[in-house]
Protein backbone atom coordinates (compact mmCIF):
# COMPACT_ATOMS: atom_id res chain seq x y z
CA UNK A 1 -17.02 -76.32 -29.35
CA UNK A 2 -17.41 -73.02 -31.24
CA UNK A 3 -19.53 -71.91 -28.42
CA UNK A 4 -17.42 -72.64 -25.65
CA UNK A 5 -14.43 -70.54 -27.46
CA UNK A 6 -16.91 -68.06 -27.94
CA UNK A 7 -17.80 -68.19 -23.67
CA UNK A 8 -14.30 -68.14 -22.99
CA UNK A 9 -12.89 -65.01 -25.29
CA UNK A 10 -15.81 -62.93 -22.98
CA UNK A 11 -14.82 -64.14 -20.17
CA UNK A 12 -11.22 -63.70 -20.83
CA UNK A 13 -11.81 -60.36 -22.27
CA UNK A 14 -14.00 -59.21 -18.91
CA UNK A 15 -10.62 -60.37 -17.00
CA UNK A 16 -8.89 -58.20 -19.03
CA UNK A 17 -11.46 -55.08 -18.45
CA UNK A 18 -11.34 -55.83 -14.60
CA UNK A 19 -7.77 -55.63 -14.55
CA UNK A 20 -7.22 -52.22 -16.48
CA UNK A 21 -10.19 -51.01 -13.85
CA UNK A 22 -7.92 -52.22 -11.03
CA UNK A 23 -5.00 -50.36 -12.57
CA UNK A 24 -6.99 -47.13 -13.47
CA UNK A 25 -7.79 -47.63 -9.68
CA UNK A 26 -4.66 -47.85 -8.34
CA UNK A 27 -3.56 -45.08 -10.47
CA UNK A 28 -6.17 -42.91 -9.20
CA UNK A 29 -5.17 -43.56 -5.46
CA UNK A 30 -1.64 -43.16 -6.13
CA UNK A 31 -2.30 -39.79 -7.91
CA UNK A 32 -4.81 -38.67 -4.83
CA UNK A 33 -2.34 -40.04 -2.26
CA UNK A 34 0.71 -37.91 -4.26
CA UNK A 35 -0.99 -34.46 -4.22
CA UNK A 36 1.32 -32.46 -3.00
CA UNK A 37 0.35 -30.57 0.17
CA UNK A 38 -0.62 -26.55 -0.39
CA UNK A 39 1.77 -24.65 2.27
CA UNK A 40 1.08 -21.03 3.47
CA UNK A 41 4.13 -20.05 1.52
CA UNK A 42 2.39 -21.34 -1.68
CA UNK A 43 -0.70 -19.18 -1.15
CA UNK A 44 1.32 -16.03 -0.28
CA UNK A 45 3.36 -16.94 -3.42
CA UNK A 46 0.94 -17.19 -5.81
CA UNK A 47 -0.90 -13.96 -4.14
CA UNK A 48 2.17 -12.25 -4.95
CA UNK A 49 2.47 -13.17 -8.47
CA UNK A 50 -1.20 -12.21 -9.15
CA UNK A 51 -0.80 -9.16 -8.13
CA UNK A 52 1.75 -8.26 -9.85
CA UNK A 53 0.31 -9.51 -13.07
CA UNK A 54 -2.58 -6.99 -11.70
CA UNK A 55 -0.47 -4.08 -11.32
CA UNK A 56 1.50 -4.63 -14.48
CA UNK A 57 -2.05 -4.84 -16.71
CA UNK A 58 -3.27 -1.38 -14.77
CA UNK A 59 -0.29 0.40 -15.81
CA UNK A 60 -0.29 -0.68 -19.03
CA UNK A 61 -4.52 0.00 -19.29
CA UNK A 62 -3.35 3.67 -18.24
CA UNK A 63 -0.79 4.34 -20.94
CA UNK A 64 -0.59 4.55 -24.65
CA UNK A 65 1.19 0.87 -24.59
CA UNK A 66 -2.69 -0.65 -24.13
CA UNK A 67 -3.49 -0.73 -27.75
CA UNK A 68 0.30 -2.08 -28.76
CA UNK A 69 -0.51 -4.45 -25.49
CA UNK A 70 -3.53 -5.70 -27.44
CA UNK A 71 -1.74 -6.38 -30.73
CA UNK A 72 1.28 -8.68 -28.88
CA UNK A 73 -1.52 -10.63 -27.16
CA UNK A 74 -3.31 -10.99 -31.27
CA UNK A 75 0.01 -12.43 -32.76
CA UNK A 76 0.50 -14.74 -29.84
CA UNK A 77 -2.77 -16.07 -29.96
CA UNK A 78 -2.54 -16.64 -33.60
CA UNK A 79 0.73 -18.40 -33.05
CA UNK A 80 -0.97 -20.86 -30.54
CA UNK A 81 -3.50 -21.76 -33.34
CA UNK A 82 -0.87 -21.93 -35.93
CA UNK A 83 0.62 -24.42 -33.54
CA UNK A 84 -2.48 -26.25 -32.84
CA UNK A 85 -3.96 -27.02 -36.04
CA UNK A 86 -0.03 -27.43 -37.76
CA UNK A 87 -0.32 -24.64 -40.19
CA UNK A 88 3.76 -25.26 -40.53
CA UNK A 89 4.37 -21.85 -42.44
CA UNK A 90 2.31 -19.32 -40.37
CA UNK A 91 3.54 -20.91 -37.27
CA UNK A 92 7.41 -20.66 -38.71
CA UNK A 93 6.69 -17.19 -39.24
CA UNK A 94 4.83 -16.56 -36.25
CA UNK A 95 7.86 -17.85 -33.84
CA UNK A 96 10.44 -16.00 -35.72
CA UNK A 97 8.61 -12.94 -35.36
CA UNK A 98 8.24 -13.06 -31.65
CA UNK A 99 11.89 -14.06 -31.38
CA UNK A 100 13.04 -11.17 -32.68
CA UNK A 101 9.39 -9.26 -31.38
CA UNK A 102 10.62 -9.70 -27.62
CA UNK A 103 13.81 -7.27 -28.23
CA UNK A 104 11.46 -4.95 -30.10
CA UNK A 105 8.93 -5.01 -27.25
CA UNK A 106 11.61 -3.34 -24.98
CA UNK A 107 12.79 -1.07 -27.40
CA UNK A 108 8.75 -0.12 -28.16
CA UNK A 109 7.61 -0.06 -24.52
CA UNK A 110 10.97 2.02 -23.54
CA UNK A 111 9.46 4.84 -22.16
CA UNK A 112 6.39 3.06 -20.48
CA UNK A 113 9.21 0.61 -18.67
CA UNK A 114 11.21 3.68 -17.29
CA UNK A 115 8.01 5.38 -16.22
CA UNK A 116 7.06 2.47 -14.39
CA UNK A 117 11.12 1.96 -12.90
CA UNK A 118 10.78 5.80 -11.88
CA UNK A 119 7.84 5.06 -10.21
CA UNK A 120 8.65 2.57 -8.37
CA UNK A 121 11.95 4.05 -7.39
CA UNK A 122 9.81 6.84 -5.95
CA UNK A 123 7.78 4.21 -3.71
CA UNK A 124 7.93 5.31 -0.02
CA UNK A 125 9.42 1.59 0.77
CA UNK A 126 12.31 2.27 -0.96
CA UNK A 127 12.65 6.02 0.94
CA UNK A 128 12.34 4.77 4.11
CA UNK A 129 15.56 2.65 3.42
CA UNK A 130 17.66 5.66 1.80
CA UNK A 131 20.51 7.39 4.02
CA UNK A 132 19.70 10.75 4.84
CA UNK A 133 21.57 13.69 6.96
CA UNK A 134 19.53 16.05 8.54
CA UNK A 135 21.62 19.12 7.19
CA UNK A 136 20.01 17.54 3.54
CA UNK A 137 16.32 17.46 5.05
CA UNK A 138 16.68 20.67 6.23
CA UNK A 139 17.62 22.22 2.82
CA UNK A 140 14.98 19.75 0.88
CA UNK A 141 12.40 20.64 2.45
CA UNK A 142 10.97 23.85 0.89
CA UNK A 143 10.68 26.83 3.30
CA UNK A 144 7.90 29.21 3.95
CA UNK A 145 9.51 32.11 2.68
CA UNK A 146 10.20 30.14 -0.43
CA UNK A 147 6.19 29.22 -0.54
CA UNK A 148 5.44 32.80 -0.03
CA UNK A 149 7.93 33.88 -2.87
CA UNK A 150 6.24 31.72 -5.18
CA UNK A 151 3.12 32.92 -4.63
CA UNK A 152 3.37 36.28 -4.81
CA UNK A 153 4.97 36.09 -8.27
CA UNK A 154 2.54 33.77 -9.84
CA UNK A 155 -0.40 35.83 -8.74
CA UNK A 156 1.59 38.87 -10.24
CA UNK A 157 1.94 36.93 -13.61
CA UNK A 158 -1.07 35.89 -13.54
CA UNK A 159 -2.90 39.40 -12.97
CA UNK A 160 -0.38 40.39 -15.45
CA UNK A 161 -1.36 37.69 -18.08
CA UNK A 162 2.38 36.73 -18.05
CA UNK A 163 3.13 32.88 -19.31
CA UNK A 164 5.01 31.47 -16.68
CA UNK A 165 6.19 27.76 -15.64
CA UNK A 166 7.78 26.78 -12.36
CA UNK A 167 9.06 23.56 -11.28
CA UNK A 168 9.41 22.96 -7.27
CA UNK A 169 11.70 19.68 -7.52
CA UNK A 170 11.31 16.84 -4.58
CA UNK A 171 12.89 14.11 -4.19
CA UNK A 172 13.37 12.67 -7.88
CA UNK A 173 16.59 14.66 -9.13
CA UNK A 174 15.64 16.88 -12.19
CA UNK A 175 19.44 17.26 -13.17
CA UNK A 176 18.96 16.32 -16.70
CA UNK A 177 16.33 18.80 -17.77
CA UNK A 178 18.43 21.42 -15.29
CA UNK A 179 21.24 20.89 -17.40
CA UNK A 180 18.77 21.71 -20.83
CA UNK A 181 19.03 25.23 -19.40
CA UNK A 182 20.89 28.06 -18.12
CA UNK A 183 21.97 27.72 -14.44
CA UNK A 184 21.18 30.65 -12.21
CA UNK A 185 21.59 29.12 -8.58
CA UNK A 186 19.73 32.06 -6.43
CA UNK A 187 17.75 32.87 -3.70
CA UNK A 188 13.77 32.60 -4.47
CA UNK A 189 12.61 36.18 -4.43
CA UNK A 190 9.16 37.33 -6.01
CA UNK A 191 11.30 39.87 -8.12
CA UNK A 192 13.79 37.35 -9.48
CA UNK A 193 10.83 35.51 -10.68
CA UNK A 194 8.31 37.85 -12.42
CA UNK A 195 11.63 38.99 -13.63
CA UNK A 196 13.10 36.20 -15.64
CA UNK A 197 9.59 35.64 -17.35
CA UNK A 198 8.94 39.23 -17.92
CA UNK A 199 8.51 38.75 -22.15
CA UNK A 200 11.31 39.31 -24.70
CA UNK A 201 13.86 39.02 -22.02
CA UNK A 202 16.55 36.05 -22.43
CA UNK A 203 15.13 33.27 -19.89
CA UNK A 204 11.31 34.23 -20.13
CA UNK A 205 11.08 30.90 -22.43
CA UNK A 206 11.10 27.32 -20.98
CA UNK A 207 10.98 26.81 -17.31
CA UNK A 208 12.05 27.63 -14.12
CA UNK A 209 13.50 24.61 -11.74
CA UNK A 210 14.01 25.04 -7.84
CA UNK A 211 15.18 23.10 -5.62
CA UNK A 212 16.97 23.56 -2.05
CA UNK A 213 14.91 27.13 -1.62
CA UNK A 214 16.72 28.32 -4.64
CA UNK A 215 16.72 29.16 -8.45
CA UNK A 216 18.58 26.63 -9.71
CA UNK A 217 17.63 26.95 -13.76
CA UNK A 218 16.03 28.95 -16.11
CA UNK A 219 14.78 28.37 -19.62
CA UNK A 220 14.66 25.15 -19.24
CA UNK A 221 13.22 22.12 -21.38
CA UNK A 222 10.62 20.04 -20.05
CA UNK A 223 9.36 16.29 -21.89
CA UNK A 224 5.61 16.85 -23.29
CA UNK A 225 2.83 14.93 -21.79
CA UNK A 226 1.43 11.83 -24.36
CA UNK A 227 -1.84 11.96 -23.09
CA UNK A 228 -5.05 12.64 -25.02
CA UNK A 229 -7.13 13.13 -22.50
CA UNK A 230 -5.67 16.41 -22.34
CA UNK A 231 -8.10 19.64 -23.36
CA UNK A 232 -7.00 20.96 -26.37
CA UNK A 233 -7.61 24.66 -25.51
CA UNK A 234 -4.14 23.99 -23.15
CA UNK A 235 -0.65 24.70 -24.77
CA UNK A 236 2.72 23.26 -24.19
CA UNK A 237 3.57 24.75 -20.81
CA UNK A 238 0.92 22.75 -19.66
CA UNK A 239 1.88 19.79 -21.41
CA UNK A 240 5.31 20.29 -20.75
CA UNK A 241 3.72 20.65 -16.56
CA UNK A 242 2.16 17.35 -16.68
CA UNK A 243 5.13 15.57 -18.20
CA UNK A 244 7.40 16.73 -15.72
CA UNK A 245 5.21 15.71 -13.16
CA UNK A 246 4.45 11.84 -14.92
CA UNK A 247 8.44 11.41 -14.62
CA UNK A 248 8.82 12.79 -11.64
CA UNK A 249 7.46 13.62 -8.55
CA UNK A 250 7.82 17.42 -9.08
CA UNK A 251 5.37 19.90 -8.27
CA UNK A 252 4.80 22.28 -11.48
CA UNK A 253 2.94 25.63 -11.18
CA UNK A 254 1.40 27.13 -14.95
CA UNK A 255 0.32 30.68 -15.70
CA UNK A 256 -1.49 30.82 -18.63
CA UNK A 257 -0.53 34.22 -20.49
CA UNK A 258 -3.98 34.36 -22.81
CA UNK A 259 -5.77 33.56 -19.78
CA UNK A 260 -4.24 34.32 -16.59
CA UNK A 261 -5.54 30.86 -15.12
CA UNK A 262 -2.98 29.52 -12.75
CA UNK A 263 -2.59 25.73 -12.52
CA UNK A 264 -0.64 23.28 -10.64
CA UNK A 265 -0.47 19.76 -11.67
CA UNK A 266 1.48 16.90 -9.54
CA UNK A 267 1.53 13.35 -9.91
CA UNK A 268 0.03 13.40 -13.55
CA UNK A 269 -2.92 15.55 -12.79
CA UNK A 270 -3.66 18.99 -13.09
CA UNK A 271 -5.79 21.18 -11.28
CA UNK A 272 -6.79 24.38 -12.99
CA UNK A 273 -8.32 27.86 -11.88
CA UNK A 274 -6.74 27.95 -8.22
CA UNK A 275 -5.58 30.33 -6.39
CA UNK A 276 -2.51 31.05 -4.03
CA UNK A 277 -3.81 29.72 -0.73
CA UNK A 278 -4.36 26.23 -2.60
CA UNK A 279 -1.01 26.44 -3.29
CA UNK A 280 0.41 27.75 -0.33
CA UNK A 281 -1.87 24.75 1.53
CA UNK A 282 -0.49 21.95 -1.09
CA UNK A 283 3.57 23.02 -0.71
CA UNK A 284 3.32 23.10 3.36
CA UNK A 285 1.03 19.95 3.01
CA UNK A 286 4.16 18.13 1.22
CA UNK A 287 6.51 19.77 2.64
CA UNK A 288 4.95 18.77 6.52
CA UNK A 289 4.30 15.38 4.91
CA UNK A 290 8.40 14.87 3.87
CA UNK A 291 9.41 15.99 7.80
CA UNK A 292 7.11 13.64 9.40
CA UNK A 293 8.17 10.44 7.53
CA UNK A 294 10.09 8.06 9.62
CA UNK A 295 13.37 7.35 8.21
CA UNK A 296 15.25 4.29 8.48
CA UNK A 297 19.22 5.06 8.74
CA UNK A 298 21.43 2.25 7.51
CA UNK A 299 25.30 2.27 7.72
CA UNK A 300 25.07 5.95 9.70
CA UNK A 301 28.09 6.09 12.33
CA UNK A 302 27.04 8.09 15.46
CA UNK A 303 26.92 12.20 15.79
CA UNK A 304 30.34 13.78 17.81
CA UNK A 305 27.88 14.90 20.74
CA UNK A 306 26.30 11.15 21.20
């Protein structure tokens, strides 16, 4: 009798194995049959978001936010294992501190996030979307007797040993650091320039700023570079020359006055020891490069003649 209990719990019990195989089954069908299908969208979606996530983790590699980067990416991998293994009172702590950590990340990172707004702001998609009149084009772009201005005073300065620093604004407005200065509003001439930085005159410190083929400020202050990379044997006109041009898309010329060395930097880089043709070469090159552009004209109503 014992035995036949004992024949019919196994059997009962294999019954009960083959049915939770049947369900596990079933299950697995249903989940295979439920996949939801992968659209074109989807892949141009997720394409997007990656890189992005790219983009944002090369900006960040190239600034000084990478080692502050590091230590958010510590504390909320600490917080997963506090979270993870239950450790109650370094997790409480933990998620308080990023609560209040994500406010202090923006106020931290606030001049890496404007960089990176003012740079893309600056993107040519953007541009080709602006309204512009042509009278405006006409006086942006920088004209030849402008160029040739410019480079006859900087090679004066520079033959002269004269310290000198000269901002060619483009198409990011420079109206805050204009208004760190004293406004001039004149004509680029050679004189007028080797003139204002001429030493122990009243606007020989800080820089010039022109824009629309004229002297718009003098002595004015630029925002210092934070980079390291920087060679130390530089001072703070050139550090002052590349942080103009890491906000902005400016082009900055440098005279040294211990050296003489002229430099232009643009973009975040600077290019030492050159001389006026690879100046005059890079201002027409820009300047040939704004005129060719295509522009898109939204909302423009038509000209009298048309």
């Amino acid at each position: 009798m014992e035995h036949a209990i004992i024949i019919y719990k196994n059997i009962k019990r294999g019954v009960m194995n083959l049915n939770s195989l049947r369900d596990l089954v079933s299950q697995l069908k249903w989940s295979i049959m439920n996949i939801p299908s992968i659209r074109i969208g989807d892949i141009v979606d997720i394409l997007i978001v990656a890189y992005l996530i790219y983009k944002i983790i090369i900006w960040i590699k190239d600034t000084r936010a990478w080692a502050l980067f590091k230590g958010v990416v510590v504390i909320f991998s600490a917080a997963v294992i506090a979270y993870v293994f239950q450790l109650n009172t370094v997790w409480w702590i933990l998620s308080n501190t990023i609560s209040v950590g994500i406010i202090a990340v923006f106020v931290v990172f606030q001049p890496e996030f404007r960089r990176a707004l003012e740079q893309l702001g600056r993107g040519r998609f953007f541009s080709n979307f602006m309204i512009f009149d042509e009278q405006r084009e006409r006086e942006e772009s920088i004209s030849t007797g402008t160029i040739e201005a410019i480079i006859k005073a900087v090679e004066h300065l520079a033959d002269s040993k004269i310290g000198a620093l000269i901002v060619i604004e483009r198409n990011v407005k420079l109206g805050e650091y204009e208004r760190t200065g004293i406004k001039i509003d004149a004509l680029v001439t050679a004189q007028l320039l080797i003139n204002i930085f001429q030493p122990n005159t009243p606007l020989h410190d800080g820089a010039v700023i022109i824009k629309n083929n004229r002297v718009s400020a003098a002595t004015c202050y630029l925002p210092l570079t934070d980079s390291l990379e920087i060679s130390k044997e530089l001072g703070t006109r050139h550090r002052a020359a590349l942080g103009i041009s890491e906000v902005s898309d400016a082009i900055t010329i440098v005279v040294s006055e211990e050296t003489g060395i002229i430099s232009v930097t643009d973009s975040g880089s600077l290019t030492r020891n050159i001389k006026g043709e690879f100046i005059r070469t890079m201002l027409k090159d820009h300047s040939s490069k704004k005129m060719d552009r295509k522009k898109l004209v939204l909302w423009k109503g038509r000209h009298k003649n048309e």
